[in-house]
PDB file of N, CA and C in Angstrom:
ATOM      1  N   UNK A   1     161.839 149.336 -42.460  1.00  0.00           N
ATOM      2  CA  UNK A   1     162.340 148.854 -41.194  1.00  0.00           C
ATOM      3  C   UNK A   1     162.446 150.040 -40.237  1.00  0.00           C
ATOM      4  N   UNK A   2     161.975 150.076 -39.182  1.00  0.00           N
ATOM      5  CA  UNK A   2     162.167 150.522 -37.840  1.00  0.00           C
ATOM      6  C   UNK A   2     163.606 150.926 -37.584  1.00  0.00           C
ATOM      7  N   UNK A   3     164.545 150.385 -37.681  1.00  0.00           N
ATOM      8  CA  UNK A   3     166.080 150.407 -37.535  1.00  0.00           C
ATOM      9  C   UNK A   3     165.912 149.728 -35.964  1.00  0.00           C
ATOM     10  N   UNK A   4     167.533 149.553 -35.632  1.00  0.00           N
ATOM     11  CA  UNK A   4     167.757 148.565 -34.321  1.00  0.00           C
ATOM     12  C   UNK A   4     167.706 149.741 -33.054  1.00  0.00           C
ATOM     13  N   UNK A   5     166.983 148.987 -32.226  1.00  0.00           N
ATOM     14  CA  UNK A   5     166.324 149.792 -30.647  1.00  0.00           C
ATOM     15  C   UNK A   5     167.974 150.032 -30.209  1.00  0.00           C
ATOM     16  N   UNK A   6     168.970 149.460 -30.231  1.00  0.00           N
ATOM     17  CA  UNK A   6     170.448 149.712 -29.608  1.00  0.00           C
ATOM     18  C   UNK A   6     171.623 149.556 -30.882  1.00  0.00           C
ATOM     19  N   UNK A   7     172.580 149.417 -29.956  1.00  0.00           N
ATOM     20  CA  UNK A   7     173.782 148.821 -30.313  1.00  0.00           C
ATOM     21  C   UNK A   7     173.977 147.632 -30.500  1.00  0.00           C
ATOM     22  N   UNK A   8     173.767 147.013 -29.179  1.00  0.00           N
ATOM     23  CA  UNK A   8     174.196 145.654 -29.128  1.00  0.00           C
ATOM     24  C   UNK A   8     172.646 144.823 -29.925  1.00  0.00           C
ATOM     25  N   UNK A   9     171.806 145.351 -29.796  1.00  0.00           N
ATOM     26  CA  UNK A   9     170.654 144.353 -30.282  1.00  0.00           C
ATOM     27  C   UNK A   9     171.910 144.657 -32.152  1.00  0.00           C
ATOM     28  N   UNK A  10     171.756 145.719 -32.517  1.00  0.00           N
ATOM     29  CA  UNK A  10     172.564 145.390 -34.074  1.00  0.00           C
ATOM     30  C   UNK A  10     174.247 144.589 -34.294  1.00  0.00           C
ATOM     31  N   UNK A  11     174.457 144.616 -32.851  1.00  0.00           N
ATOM     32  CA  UNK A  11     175.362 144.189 -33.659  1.00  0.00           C
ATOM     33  C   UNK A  11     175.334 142.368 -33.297  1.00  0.00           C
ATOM     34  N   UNK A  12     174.394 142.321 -32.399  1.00  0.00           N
ATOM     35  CA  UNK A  12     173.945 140.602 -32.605  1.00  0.00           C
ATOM     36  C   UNK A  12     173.056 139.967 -33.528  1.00  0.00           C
ATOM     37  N   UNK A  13     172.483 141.041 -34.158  1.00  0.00           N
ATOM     38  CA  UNK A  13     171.782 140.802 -35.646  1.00  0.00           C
ATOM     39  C   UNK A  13     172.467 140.392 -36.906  1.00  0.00           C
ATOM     40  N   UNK A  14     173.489 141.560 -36.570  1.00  0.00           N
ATOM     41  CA  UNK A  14     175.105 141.365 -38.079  1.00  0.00           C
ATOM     42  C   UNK A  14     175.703 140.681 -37.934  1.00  0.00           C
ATOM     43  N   UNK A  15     175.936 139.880 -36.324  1.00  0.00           N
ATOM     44  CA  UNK A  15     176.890 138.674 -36.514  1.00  0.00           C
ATOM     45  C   UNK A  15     176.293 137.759 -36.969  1.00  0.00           C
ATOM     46  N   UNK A  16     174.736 137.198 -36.422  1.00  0.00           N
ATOM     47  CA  UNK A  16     174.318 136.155 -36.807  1.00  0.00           C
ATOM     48  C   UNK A  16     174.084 135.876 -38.172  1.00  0.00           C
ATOM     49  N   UNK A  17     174.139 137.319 -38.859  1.00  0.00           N
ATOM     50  CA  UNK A  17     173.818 137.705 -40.529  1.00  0.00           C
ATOM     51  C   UNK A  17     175.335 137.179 -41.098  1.00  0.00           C
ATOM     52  N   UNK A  18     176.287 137.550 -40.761  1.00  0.00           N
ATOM     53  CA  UNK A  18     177.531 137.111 -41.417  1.00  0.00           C
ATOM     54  C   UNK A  18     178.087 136.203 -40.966  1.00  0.00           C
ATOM     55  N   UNK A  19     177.440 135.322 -39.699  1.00  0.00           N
ATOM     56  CA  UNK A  19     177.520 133.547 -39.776  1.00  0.00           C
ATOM     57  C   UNK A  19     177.046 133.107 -40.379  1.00  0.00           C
ATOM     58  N   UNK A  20     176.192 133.370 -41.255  1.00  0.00           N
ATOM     59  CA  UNK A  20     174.913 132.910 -42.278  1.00  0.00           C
ATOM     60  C   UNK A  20     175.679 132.921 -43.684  1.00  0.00           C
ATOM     61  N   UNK A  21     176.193 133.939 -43.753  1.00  0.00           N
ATOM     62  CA  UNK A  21     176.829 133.975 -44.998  1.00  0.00           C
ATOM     63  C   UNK A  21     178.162 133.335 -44.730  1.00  0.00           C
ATOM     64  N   UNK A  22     178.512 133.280 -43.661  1.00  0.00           N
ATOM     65  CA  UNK A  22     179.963 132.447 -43.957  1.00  0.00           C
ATOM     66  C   UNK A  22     179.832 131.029 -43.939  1.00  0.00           C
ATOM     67  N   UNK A  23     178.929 130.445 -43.427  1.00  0.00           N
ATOM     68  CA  UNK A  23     178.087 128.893 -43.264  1.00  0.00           C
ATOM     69  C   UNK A  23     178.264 128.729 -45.071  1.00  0.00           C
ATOM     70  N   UNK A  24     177.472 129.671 -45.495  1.00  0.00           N
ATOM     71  CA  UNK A  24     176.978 129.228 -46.955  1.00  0.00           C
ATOM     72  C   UNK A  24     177.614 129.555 -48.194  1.00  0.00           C
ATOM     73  N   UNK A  25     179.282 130.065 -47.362  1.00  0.00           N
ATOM     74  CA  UNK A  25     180.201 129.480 -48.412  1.00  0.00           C
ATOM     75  C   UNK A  25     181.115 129.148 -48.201  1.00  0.00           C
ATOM     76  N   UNK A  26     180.596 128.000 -47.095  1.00  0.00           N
ATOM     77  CA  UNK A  26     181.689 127.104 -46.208  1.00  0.00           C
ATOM     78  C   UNK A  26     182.666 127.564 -45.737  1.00  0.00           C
ATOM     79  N   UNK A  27     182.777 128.607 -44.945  1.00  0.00           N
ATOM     80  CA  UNK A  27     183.729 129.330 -44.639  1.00  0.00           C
ATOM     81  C   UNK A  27     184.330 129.315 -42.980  1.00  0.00           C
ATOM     82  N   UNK A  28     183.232 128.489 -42.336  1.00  0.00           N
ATOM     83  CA  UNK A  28     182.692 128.106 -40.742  1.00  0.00           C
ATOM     84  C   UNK A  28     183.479 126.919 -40.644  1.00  0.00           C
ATOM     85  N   UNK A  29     184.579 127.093 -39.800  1.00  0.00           N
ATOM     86  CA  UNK A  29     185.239 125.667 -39.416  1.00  0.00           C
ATOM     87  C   UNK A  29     185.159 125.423 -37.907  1.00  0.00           C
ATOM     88  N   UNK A  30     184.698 123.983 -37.483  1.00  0.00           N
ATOM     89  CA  UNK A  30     184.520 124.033 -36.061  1.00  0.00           C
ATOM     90  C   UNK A  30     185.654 122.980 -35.509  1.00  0.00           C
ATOM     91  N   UNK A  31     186.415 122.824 -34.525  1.00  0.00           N
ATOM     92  CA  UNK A  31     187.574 121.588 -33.543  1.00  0.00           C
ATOM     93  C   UNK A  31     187.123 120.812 -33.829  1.00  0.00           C
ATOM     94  N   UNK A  32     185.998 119.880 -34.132  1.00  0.00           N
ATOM     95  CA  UNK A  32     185.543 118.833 -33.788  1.00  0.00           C
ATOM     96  C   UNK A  32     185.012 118.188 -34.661  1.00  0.00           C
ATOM     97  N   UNK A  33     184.694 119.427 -35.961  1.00  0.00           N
ATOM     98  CA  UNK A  33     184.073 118.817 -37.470  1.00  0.00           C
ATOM     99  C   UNK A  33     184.602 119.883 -38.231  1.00  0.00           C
ATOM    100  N   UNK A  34     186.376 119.707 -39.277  1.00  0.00           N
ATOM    101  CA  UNK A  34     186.827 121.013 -40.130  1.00  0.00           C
ATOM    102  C   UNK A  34     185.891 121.478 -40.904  1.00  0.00           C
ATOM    103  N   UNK A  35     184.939 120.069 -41.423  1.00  0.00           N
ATOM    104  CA  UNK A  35     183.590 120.556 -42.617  1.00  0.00           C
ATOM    105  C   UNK A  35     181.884 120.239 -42.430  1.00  0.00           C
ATOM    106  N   UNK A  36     181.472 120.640 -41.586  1.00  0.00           N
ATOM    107  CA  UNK A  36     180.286 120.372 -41.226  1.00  0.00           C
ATOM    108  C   UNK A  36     179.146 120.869 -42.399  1.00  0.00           C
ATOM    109  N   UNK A  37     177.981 119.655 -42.278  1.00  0.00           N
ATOM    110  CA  UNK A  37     177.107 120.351 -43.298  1.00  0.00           C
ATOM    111  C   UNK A  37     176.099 121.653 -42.731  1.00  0.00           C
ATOM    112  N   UNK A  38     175.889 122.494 -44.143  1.00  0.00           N
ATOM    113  CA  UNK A  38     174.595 123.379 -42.946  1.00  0.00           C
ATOM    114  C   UNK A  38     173.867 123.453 -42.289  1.00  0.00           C
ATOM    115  N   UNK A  39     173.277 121.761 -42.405  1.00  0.00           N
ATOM    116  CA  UNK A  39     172.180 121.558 -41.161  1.00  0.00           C
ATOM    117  C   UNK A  39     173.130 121.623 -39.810  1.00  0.00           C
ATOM    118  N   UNK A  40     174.386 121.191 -39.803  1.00  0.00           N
ATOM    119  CA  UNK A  40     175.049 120.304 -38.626  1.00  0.00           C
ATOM    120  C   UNK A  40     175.428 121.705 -38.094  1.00  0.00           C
ATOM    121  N   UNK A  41     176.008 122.644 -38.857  1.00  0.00           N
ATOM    122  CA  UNK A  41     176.444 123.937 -38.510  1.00  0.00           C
ATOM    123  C   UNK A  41     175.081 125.015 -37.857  1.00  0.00           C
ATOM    124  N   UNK A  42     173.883 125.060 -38.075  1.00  0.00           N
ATOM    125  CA  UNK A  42     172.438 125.411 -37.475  1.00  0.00           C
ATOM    126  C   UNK A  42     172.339 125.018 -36.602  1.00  0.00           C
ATOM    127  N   UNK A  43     172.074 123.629 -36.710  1.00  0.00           N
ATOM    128  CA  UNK A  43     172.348 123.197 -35.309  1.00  0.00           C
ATOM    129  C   UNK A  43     173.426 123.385 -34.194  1.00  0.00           C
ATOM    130  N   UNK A  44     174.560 123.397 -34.400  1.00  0.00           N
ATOM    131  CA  UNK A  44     175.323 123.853 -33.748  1.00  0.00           C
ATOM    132  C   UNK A  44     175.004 125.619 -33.071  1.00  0.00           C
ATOM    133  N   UNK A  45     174.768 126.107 -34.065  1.00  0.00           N
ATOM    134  CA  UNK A  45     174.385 127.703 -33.622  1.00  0.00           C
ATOM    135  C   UNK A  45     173.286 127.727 -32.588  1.00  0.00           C
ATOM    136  N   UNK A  46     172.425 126.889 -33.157  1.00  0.00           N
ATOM    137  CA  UNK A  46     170.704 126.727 -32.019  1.00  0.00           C
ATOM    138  C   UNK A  46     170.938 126.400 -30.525  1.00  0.00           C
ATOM    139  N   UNK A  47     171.915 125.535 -30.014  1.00  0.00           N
ATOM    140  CA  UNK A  47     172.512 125.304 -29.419  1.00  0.00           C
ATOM    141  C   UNK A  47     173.187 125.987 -28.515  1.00  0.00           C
TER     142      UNK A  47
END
């Protein structure tokens, strides 16, 4: 790997990396759904 051109490009890489991992051990609670499935939670992120 190249490593990250900035700061902020890494550290919007590591969040989206440790929403990923917190999605996938249900750890992601949203107002509107306490338990969403992972598709519903992706979608939500794509969004």
């Amino acid at each position: 790997m190249l490593g990250f051109k900035s700061i902020t490009c890494a550290t919007t890489i590591l969040c989206g990396i440790e929403m990923v991992h917190m999605m996938r051990k249900r750890q992601a609670g949203y107002a509107d759904n306490p338990a969403p499935s992972f598709v519903e939670q992706f979608e939500i992120l794509a969004t």
